[in-house]
C-alpha atoms as a PDB file:
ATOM      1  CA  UNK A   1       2.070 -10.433   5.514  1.00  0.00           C
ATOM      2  CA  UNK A   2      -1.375  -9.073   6.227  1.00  0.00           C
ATOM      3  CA  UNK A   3      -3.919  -8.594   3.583  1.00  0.00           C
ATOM      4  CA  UNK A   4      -5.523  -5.033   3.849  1.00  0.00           C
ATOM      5  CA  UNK A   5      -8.338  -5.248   1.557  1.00  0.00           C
ATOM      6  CA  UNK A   6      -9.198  -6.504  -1.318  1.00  0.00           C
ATOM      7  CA  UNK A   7     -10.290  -4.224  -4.682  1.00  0.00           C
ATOM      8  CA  UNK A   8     -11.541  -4.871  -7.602  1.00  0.00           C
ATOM      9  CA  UNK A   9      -9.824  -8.147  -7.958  1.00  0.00           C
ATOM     10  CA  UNK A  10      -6.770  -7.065  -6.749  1.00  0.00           C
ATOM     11  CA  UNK A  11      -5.688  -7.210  -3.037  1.00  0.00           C
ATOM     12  CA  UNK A  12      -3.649  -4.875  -0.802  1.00  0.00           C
ATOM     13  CA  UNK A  13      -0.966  -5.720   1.759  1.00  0.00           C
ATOM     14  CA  UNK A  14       2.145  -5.288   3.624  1.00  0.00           C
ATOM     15  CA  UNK A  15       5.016  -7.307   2.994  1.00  0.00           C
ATOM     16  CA  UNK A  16       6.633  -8.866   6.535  1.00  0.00           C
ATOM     17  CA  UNK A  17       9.845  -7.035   7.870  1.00  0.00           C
ATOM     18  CA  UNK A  18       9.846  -3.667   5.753  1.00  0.00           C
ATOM     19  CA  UNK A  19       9.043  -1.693   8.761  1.00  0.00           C
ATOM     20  CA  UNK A  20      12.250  -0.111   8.055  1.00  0.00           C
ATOM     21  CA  UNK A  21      11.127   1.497   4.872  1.00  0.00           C
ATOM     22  CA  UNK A  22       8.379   4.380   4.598  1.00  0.00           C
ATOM     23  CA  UNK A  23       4.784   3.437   5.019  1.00  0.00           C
ATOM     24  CA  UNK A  24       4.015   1.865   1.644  1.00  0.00           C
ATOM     25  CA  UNK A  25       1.362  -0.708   0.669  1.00  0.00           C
ATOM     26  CA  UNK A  26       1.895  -3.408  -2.386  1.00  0.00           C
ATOM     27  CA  UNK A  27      -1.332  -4.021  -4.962  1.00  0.00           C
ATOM     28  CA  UNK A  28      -0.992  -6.943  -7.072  1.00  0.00           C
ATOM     29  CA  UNK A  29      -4.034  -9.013  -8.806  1.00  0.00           C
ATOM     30  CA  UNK A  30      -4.957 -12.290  -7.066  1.00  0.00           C
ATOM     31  CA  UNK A  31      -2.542 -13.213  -4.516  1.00  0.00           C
ATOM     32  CA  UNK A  32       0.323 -11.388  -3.155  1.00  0.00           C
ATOM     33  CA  UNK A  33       3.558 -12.130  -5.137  1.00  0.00           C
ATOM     34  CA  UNK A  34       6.887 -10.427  -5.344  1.00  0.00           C
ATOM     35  CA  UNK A  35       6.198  -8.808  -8.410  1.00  0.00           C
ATOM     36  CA  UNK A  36       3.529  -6.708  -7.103  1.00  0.00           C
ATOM     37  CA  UNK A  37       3.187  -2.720  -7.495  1.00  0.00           C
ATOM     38  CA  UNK A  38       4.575  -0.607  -4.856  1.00  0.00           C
ATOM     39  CA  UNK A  39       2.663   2.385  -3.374  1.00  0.00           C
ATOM     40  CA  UNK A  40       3.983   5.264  -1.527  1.00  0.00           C
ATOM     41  CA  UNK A  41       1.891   7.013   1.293  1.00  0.00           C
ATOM     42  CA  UNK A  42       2.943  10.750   2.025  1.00  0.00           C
ATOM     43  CA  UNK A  43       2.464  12.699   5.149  1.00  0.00           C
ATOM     44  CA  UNK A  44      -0.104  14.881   3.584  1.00  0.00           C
ATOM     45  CA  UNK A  45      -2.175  12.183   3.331  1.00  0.00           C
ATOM     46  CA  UNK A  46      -1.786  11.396  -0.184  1.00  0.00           C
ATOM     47  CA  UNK A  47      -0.025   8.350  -2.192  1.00  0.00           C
ATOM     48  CA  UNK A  48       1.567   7.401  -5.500  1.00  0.00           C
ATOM     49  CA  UNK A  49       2.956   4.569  -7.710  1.00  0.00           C
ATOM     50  CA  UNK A  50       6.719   3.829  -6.298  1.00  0.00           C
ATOM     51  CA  UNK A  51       6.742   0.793  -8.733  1.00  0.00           C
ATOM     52  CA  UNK A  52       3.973  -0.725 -11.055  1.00  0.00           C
ATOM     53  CA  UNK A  53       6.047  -4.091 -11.003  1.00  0.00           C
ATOM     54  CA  UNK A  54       2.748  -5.815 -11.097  1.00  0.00           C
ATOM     55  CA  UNK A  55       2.085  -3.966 -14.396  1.00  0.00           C
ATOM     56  CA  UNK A  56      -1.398  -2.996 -13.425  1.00  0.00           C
ATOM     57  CA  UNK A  57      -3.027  -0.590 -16.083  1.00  0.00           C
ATOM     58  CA  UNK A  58      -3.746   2.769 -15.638  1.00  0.00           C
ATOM     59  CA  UNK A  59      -7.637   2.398 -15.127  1.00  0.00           C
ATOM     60  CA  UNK A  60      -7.293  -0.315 -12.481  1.00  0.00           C
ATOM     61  CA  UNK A  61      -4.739   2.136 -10.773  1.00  0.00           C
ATOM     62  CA  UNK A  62      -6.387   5.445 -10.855  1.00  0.00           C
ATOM     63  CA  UNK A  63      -9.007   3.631  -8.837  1.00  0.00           C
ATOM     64  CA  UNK A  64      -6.651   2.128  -6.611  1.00  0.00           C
ATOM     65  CA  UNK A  65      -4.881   5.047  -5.801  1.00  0.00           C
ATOM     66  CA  UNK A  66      -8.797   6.787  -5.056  1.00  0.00           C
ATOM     67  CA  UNK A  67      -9.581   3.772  -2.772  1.00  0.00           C
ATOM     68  CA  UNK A  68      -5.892   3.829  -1.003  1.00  0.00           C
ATOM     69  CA  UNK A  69      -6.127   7.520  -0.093  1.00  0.00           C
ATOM     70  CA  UNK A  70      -9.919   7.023   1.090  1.00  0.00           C
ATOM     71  CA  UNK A  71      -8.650   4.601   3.332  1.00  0.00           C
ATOM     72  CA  UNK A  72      -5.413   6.421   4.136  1.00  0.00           C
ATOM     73  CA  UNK A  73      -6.096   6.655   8.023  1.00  0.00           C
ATOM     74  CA  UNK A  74      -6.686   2.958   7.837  1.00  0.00           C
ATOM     75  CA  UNK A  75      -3.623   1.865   6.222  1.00  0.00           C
ATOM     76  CA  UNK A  76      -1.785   4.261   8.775  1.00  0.00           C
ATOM     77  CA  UNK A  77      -3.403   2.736  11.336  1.00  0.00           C
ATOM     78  CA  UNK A  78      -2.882  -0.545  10.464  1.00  0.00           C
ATOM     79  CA  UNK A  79       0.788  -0.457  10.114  1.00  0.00           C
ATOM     80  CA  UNK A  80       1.529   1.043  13.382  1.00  0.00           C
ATOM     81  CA  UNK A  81      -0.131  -1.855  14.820  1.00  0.00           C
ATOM     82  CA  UNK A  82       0.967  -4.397  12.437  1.00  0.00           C
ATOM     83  CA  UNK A  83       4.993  -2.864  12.887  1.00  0.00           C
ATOM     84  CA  UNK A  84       4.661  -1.819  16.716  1.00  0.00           C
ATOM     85  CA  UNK A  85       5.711   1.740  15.569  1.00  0.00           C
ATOM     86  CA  UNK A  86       4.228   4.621  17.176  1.00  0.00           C
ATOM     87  CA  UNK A  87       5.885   7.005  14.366  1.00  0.00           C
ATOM     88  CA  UNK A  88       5.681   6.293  11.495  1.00  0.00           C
ATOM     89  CA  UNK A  89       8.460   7.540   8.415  1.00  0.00           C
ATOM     90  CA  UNK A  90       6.671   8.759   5.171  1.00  0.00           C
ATOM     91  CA  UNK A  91       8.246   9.486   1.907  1.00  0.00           C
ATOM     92  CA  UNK A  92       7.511  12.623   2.147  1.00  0.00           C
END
């Protein structure tokens, strides 16, 4: 599972083999862990809290949802190549 960046104390990543699912990055604090909060990217180039799992408070993630959609391109990017997907399925 690749880190994307780290935040704040709290990093960003992909979880291995969920290429199936719609481009979506997990935040947690420290390192990654399945209780981590889930984060949607849309085709508009915006994102939003699937799951806050990692119970993150609402500070922290207004700034990480600023950060994620500054680096939306990035992330988009980087899942292509991480997934070997030319397309790539948004949420919406």
């Amino acid at each position: 599972m690749p880190n994307l960046f780290d935040f704040d104390g709290y990093t960003i990543f992909f979880w291995s083999n969920e290429n199936n699912e719609p481009i979506h990055v997990h935040v947690t604090k420290g390192n990654p862990h399945g209780n981590s909060t889930k984060i949607w990217l849309t085709k508009g180039g915006e994102c939003f809290v699937a799951s806050n799992k990692g119970k993150i408070p609402e500070k922290d993630l207004r700034n990480i949802l600023k950060m994620i959609k500054n680096h939306y391109f990035y992330i988009v990017s980087r899942w292509k190549e991480y997934y070997g997907a030319e397309d790539v399925k948004f949420y919406c």
